[in-house]
Protein backbone atom coordinates (compact mmCIF):
# COMPACT_ATOMS: atom_id res chain seq x y z
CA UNK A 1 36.79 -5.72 24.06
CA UNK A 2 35.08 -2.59 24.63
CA UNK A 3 35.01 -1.24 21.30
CA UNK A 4 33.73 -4.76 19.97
CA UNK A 5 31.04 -4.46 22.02
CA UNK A 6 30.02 -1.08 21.04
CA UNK A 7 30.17 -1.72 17.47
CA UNK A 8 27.94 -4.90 18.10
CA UNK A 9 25.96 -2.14 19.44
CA UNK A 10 25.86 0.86 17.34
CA UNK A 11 24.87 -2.36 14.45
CA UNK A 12 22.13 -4.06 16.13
CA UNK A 13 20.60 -1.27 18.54
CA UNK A 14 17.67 0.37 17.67
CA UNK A 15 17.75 3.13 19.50
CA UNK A 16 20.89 4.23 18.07
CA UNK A 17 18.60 5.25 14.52
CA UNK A 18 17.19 7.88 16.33
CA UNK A 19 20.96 10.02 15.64
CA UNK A 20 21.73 7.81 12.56
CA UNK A 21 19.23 8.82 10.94
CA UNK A 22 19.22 12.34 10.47
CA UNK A 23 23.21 11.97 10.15
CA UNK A 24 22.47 9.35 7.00
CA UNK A 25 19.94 12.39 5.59
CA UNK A 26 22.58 15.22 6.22
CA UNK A 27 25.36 13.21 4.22
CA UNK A 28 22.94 12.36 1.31
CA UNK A 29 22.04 15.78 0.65
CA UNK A 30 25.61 16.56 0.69
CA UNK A 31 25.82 13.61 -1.73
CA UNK A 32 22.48 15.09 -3.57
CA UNK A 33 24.46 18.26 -4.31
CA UNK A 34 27.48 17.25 -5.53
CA UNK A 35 25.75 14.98 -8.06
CA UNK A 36 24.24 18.09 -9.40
CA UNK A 37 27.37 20.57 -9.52
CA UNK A 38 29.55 17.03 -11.25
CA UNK A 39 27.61 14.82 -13.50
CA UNK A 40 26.10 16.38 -16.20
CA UNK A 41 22.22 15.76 -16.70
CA UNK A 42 20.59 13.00 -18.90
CA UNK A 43 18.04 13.81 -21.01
CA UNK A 44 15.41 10.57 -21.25
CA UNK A 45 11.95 11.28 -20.64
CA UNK A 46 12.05 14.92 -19.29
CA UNK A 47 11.30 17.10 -22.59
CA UNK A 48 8.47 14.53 -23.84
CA UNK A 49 6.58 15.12 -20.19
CA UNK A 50 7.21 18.37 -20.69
CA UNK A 51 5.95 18.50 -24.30
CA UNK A 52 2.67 16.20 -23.41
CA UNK A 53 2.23 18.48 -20.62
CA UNK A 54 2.15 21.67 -22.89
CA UNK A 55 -0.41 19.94 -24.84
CA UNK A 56 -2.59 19.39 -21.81
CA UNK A 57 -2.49 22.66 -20.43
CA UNK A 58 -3.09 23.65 -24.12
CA UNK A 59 -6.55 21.80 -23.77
CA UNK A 60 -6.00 18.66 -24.75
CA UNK A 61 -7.98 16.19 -22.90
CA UNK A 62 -7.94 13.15 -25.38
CA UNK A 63 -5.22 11.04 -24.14
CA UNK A 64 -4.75 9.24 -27.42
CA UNK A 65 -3.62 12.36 -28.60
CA UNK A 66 -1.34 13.40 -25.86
CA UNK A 67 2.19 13.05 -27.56
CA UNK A 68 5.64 13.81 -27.35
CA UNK A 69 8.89 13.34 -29.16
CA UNK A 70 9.40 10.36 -27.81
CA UNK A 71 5.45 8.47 -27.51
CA UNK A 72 2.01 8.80 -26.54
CA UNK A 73 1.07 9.24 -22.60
CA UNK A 74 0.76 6.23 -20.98
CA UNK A 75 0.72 7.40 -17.43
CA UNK A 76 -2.33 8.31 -15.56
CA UNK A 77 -3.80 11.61 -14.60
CA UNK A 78 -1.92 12.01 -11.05
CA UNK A 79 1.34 11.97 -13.50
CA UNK A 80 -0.07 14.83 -15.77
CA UNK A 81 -0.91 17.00 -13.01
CA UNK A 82 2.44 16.61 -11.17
CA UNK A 83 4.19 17.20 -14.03
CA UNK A 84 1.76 20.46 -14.60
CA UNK A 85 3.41 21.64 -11.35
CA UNK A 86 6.73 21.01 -12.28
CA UNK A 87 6.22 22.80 -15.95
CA UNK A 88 5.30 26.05 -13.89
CA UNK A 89 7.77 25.70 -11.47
CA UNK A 90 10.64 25.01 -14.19
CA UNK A 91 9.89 27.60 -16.67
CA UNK A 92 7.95 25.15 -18.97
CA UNK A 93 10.77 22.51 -18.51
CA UNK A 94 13.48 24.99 -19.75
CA UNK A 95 14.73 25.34 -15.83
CA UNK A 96 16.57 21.96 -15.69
CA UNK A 97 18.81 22.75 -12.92
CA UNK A 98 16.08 24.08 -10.35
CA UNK A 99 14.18 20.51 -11.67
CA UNK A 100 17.03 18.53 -10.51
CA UNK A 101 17.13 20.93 -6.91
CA UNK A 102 13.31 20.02 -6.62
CA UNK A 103 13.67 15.78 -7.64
CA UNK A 104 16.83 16.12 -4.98
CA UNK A 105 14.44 17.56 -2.44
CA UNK A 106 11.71 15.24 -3.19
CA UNK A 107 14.81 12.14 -3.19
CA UNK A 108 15.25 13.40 0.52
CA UNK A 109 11.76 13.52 2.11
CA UNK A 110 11.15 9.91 0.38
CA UNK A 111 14.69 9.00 2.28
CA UNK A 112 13.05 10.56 5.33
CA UNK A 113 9.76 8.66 4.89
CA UNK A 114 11.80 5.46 4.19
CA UNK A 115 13.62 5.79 7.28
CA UNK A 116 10.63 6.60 9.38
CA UNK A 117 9.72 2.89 7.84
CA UNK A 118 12.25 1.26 8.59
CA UNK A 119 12.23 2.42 12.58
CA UNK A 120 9.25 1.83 12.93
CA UNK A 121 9.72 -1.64 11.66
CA UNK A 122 12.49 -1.83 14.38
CA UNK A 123 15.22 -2.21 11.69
CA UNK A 124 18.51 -2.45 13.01
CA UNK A 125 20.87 0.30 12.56
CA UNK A 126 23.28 -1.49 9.83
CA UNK A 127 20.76 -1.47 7.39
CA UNK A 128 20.61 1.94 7.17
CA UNK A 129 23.45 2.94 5.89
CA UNK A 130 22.65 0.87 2.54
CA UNK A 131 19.75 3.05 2.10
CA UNK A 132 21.72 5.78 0.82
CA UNK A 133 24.51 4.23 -0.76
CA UNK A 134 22.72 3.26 -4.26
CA UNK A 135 23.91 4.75 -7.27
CA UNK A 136 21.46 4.17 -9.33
CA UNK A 137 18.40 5.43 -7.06
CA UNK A 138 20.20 8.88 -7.08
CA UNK A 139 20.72 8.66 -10.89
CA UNK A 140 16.62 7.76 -11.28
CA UNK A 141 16.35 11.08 -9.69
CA UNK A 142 18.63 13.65 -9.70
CA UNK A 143 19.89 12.90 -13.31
CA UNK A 144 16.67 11.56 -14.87
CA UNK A 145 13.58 12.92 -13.36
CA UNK A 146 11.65 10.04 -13.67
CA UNK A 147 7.74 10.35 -12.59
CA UNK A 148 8.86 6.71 -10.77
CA UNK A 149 10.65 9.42 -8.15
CA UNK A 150 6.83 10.56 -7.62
CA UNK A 151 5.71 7.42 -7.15
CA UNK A 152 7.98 5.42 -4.65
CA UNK A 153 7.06 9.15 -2.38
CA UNK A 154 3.66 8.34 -2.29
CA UNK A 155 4.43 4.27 -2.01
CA UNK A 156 6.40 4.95 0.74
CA UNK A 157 4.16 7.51 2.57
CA UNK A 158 1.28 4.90 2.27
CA UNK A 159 3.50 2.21 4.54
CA UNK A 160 3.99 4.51 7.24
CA UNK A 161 0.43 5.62 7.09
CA UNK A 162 -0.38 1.74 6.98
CA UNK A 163 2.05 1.42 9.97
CA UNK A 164 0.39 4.32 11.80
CA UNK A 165 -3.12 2.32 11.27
CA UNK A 166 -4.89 5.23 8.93
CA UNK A 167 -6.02 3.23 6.68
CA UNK A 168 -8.46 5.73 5.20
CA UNK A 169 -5.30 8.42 4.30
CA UNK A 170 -2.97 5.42 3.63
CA UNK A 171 -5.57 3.33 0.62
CA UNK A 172 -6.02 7.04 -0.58
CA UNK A 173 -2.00 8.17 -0.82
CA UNK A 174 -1.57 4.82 -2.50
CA UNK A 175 -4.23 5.13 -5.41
CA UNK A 176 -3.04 8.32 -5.77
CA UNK A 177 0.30 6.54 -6.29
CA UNK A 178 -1.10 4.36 -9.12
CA UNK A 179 -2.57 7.50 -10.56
CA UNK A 180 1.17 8.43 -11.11
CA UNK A 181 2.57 5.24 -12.00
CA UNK A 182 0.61 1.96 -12.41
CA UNK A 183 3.36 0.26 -11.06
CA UNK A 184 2.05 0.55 -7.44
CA UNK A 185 -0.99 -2.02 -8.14
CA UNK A 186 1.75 -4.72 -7.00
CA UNK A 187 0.82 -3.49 -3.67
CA UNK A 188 -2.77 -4.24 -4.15
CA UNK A 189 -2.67 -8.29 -3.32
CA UNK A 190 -1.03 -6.62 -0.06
CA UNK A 191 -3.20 -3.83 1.16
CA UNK A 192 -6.15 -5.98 0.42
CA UNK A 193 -4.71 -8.40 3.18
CA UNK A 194 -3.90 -5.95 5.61
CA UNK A 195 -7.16 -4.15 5.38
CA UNK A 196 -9.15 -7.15 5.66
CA UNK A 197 -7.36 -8.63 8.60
CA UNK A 198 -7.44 -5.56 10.47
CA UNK A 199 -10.56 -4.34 10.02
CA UNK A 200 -12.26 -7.40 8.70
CA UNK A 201 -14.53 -7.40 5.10
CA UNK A 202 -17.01 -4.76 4.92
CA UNK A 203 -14.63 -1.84 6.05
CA UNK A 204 -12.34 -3.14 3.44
CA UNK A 205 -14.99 -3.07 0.51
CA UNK A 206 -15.18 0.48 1.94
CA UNK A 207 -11.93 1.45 1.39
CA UNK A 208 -11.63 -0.58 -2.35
CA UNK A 209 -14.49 2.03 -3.35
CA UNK A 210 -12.21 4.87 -2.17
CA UNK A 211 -9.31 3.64 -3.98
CA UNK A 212 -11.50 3.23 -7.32
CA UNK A 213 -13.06 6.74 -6.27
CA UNK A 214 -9.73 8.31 -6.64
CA UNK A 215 -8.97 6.53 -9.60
CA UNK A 216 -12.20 8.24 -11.64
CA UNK A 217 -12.08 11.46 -9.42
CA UNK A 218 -8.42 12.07 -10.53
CA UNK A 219 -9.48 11.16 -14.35
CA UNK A 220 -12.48 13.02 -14.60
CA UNK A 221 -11.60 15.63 -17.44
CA UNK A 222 -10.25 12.78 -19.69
CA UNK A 223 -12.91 10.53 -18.85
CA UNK A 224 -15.74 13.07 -20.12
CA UNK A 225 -13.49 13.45 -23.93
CA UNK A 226 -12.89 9.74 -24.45
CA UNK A 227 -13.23 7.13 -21.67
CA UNK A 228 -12.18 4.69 -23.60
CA UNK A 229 -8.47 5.83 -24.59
CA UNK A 230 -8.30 6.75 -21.25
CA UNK A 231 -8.02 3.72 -19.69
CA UNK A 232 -6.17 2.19 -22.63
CA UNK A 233 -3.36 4.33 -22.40
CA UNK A 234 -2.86 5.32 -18.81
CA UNK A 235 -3.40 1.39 -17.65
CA UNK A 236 -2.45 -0.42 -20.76
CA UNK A 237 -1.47 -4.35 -19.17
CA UNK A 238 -0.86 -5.54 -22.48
CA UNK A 239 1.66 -3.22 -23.12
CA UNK A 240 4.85 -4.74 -25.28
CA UNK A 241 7.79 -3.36 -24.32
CA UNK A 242 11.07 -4.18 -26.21
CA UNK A 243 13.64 -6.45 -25.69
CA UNK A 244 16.16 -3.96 -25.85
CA UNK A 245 15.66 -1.87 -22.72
CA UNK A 246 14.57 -4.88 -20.39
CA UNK A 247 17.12 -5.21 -17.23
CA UNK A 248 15.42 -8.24 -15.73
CA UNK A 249 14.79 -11.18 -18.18
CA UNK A 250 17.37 -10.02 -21.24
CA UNK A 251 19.01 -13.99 -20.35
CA UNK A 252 16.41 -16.29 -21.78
CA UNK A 253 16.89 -14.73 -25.32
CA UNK A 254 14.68 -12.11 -27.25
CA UNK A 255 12.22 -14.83 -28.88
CA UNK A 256 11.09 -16.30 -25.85
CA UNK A 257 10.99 -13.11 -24.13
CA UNK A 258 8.30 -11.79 -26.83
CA UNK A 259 6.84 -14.83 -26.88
CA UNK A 260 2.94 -15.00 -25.52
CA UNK A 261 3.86 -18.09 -23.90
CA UNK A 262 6.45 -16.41 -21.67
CA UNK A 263 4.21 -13.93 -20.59
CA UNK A 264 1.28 -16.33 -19.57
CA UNK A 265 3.68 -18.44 -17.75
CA UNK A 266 5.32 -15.13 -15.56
CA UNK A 267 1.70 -14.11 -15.13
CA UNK A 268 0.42 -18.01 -13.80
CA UNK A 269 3.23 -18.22 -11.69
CA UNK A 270 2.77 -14.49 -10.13
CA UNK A 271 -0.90 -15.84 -9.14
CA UNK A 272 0.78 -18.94 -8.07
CA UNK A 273 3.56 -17.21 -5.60
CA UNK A 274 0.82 -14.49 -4.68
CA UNK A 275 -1.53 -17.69 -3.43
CA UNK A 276 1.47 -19.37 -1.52
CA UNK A 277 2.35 -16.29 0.48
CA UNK A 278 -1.33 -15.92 1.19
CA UNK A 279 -1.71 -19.26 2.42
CA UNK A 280 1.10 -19.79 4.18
CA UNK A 281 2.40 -16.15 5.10
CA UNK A 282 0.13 -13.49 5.15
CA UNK A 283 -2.41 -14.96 7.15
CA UNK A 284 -0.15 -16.30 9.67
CA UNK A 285 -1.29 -13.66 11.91
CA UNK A 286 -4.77 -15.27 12.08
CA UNK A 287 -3.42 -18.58 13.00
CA UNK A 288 -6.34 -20.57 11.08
CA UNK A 289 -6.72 -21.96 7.74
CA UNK A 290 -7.59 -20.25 4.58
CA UNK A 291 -10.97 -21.93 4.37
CA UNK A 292 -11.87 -21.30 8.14
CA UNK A 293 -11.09 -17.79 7.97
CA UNK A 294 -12.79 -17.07 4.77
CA UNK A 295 -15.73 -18.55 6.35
CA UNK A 296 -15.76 -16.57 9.41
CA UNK A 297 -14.71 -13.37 6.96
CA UNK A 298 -18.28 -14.05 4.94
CA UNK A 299 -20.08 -14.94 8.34
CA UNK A 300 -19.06 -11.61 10.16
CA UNK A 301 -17.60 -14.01 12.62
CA UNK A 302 -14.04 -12.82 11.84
CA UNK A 303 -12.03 -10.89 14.63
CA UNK A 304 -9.95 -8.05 13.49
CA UNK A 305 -6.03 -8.08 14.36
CA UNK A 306 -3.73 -5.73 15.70
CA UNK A 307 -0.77 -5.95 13.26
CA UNK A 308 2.43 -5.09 13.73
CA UNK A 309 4.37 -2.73 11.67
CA UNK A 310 6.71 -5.06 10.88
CA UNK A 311 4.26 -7.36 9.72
CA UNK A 312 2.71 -4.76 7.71
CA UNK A 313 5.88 -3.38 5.76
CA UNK A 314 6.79 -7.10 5.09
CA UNK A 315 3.13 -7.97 3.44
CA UNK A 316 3.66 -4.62 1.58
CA UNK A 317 7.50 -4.84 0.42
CA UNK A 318 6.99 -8.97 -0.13
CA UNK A 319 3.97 -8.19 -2.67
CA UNK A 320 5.84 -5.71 -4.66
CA UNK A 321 9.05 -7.76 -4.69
CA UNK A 322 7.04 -10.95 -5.84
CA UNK A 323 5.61 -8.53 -8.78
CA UNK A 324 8.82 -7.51 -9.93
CA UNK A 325 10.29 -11.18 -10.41
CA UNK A 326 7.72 -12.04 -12.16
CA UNK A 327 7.41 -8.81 -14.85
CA UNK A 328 8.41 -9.35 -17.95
CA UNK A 329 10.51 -6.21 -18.63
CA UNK A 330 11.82 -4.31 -15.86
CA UNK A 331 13.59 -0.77 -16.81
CA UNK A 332 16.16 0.76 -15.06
CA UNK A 333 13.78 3.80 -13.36
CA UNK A 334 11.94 0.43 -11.29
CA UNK A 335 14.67 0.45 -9.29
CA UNK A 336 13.20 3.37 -7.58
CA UNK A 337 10.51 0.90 -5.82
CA UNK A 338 12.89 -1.95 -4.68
CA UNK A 339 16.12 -0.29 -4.36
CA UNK A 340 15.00 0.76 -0.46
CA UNK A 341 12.48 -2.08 -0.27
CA UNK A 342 15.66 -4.74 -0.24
CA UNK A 343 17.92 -4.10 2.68
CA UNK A 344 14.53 -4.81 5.00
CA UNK A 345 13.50 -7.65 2.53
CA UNK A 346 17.14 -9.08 3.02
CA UNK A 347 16.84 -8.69 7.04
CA UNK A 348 13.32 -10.16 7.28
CA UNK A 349 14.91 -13.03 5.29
CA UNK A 350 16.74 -14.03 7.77
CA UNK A 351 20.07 -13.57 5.41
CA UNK A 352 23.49 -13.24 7.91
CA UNK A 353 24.26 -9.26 7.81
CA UNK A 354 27.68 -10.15 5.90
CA UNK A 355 25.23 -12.43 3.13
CA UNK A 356 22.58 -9.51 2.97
CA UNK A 357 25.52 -6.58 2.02
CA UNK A 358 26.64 -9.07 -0.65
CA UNK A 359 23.37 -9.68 -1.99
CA UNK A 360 22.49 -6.10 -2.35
CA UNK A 361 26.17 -5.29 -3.63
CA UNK A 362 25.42 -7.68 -6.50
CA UNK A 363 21.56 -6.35 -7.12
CA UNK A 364 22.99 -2.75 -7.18
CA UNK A 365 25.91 -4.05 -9.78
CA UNK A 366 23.45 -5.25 -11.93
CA UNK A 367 21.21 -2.24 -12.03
CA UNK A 368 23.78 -0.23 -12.60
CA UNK A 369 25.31 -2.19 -15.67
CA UNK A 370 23.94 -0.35 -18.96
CA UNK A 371 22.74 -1.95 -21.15
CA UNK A 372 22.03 -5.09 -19.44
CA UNK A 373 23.82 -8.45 -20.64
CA UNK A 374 22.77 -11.72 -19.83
CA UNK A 375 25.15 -11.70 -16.47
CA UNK A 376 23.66 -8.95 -15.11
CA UNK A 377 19.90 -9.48 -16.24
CA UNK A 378 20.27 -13.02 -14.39
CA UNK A 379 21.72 -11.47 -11.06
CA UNK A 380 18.80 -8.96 -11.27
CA UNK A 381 16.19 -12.14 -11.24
CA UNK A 382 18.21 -14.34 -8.36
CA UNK A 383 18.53 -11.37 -6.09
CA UNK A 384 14.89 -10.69 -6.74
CA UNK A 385 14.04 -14.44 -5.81
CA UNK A 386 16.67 -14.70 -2.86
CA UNK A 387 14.34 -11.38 -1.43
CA UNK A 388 11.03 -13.22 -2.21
CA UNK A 389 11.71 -16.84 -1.47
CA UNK A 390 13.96 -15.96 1.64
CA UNK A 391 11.55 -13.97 3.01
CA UNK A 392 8.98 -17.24 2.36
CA UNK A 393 11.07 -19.60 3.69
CA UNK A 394 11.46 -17.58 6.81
CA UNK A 395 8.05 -16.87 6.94
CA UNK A 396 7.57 -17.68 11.13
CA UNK A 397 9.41 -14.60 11.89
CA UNK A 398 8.61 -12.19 8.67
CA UNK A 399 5.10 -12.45 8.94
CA UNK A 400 4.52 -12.55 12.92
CA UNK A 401 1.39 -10.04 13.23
CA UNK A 402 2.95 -8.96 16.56
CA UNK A 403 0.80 -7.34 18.95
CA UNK A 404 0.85 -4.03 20.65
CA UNK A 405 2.17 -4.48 24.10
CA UNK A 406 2.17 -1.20 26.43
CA UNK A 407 1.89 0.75 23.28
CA UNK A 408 4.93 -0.56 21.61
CA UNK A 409 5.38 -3.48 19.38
CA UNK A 410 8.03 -6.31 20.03
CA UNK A 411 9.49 -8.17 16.52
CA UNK A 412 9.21 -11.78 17.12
């Protein structure tokens, strides 16, 4: 039947994003303003930013001193200054409904970035709609004004610059994206492979200074008070975060989940999973073996590759996905990076379209169950794992580095 075939259509066509898409946009920040007017606001984090901020702008530069009601800062220096902004532009944080009009608008050019993304990816048209259907991602936002909102802007503004092959603005919007939120140095595994393959070793080292330029350019006025508390508190890895507010691992009990042991084994097997997808994804492109192509990487020998953007946003979204299973405490504002990261996750998987909508049903359930239980927590690791082993075991097509082809690039 006609209207069969047009649905088929309007599902699996491409081309029919280019009106989807600003539809999808239009409807969310409909959505957007309705969560404002309705559901009252949740105060979390939003008066102890403000109150570290007012310290800061005070003349505090001693991070170990930087306090609020609630801790210390432990974000980096692109988090204090964006925050700076938003203490001017909210009446020193007083202003909480023009906050939430400014984290909607910044919700909606992320959306806009994300679906930029996910066309250029060539993304079919029914995973779009699951983009703006999450509850939680609007709470992390709107309702919370979490500096992850921040972050997943500049995360996802680095994979289209990726995409677009400007590497130099792309490594630099990312770092500046750690400078907000360590959190984005999952991605690192992953822009060091599509650097190196693309533009082969010593361009690459190139572009690792830049990153680490950024870093200490961005940190300058701490680093001159105390260097060392700098770098303990904004990038503190041995952080212990309690068992309480975990959404991911809350299932294998709280003494194992404090437990060093734990810890060193989620860290091994990160390496571990980070290795495999190396070895038998990443560089799939380059159709040799690891040894082979490190040698011709150290010899010069090495020929760059035209990657695809498909290819590119897979490496990317596969990294972070693989860093999430294997973190020991996930909180609910971490949603911000995967919640648009799964639908294309799901797709590159391979999963049925029917099999994808359930998985991501039953990942958005279990984000949005507070507090976590053991049912939920466990749903929040499997759908994790069905993302990064599907995407693994269906490797041939996720990771094709596709060439370009009369300026466009075909999926294979």
């Amino acid at each position: 039947m006609d209207w069969i075939r047009f649905f088929k259509d309007l599902c699996l066509n491409s081309r029919h994003t280019v009106w989807l898409a600003p539809l999808l946009v239009l409807g969310d920040a409909f959505l957007c303003t309705l969560i404002i007017w309705k559901i009252p606001y949740t105060e979390i984090d939003w008066s102890t930013y403000m109150q570290q901020i007012a310290l800061y702008l005070g003349g505090e530069r001693d991070y170990t001193l930087i306090k609020g009601s609630t801790g210390p800062l432990v974000y980096p220096a692109a988090h204090v200054y964006s925050y700076s902004l938003l203490y001017h532009l909210t009446d020193e944080g007083r202003d909480i409904f023009f906050g939430q009009v400014l984290f909607a608008a910044l919700y909606l050019i992320t959306l806009v970035v994300v679906l930029a993304c996910y066309r250029q990816s060539g993304a079919p048209p029914y995973l779009f709609p699951l983009l703006v259907l999450s509850k939680r991602l609007h709470s992390i936002f709107v309702l919370r004004l979490f500096n992850d909102g921040l972050a997943a802007l500049t995360m996802w503004l680095a994979i289209w610059l990726f995409q677009k092959r400007r590497w130099t603005a792309a490594v630099a919007i990312w770092s500046v994206g750690v400078g907000i939120k360590m959190t984005l140095l999952l991605l690192a595994p992953a822009v060091a492979v599509c650097t190196v393959l693309s533009l082969s070793l010593v361009p690459s080292i190139r572009l690792g200074v830049l990153a680490l330029l950024v870093q200490v350019l961005l940190a300058i006025p701490f680093l001159r008070e105390n260097p060392a508390g700098y770098v303990s508190r904004a990038f503190e890895l041995t952080r212990q975060f309690m068992f309480k507010w975990t959404v991911n691992w809350r299932f294998v009990g709280e003494e194992s989940f404090l437990s060093k042991e734990f810890s060193l084994t989620l860290l091994a097997i990160h390496i571990l999973l980070l290795i495999i997808f190396l070895v038998f994804g990443w560089l799939k492109p380059i159709n040799s073996r690891l040894p082979e192509f490190v040698q011709n990487l150290l010899t010069g020998r090495h020929q760059p590759v035209p990657l695809s953007s498909s290819y590119i946003m897979a490496v990317l979204l596969s990294s972070l996905a693989i860093g999430l299973l294997c973190a020991r405490s996930l909180h609910y504002q971490f949603f911000a990076y995967l919640s648009w990261a799964t639908p294309f996750l799901l797709w590159r998987a391979g999963l049925h379209p029917v099999v994808l909508y359930i998985v991501w049903a039953a990942q958005e359930w279990s984000w949005n169950t507070y507090p976590s239980s053991n049912a939920s927590s466990m749903v929040v690791v499997l759908s994790l794992a069905v993302q990064v082993f599907g995407i693994l075991a269906n490797r041939t097509t996720s990771f094709a580095g596709t060439r370009a082809n009369g300026g466009k690039e075909h999926v294979q």
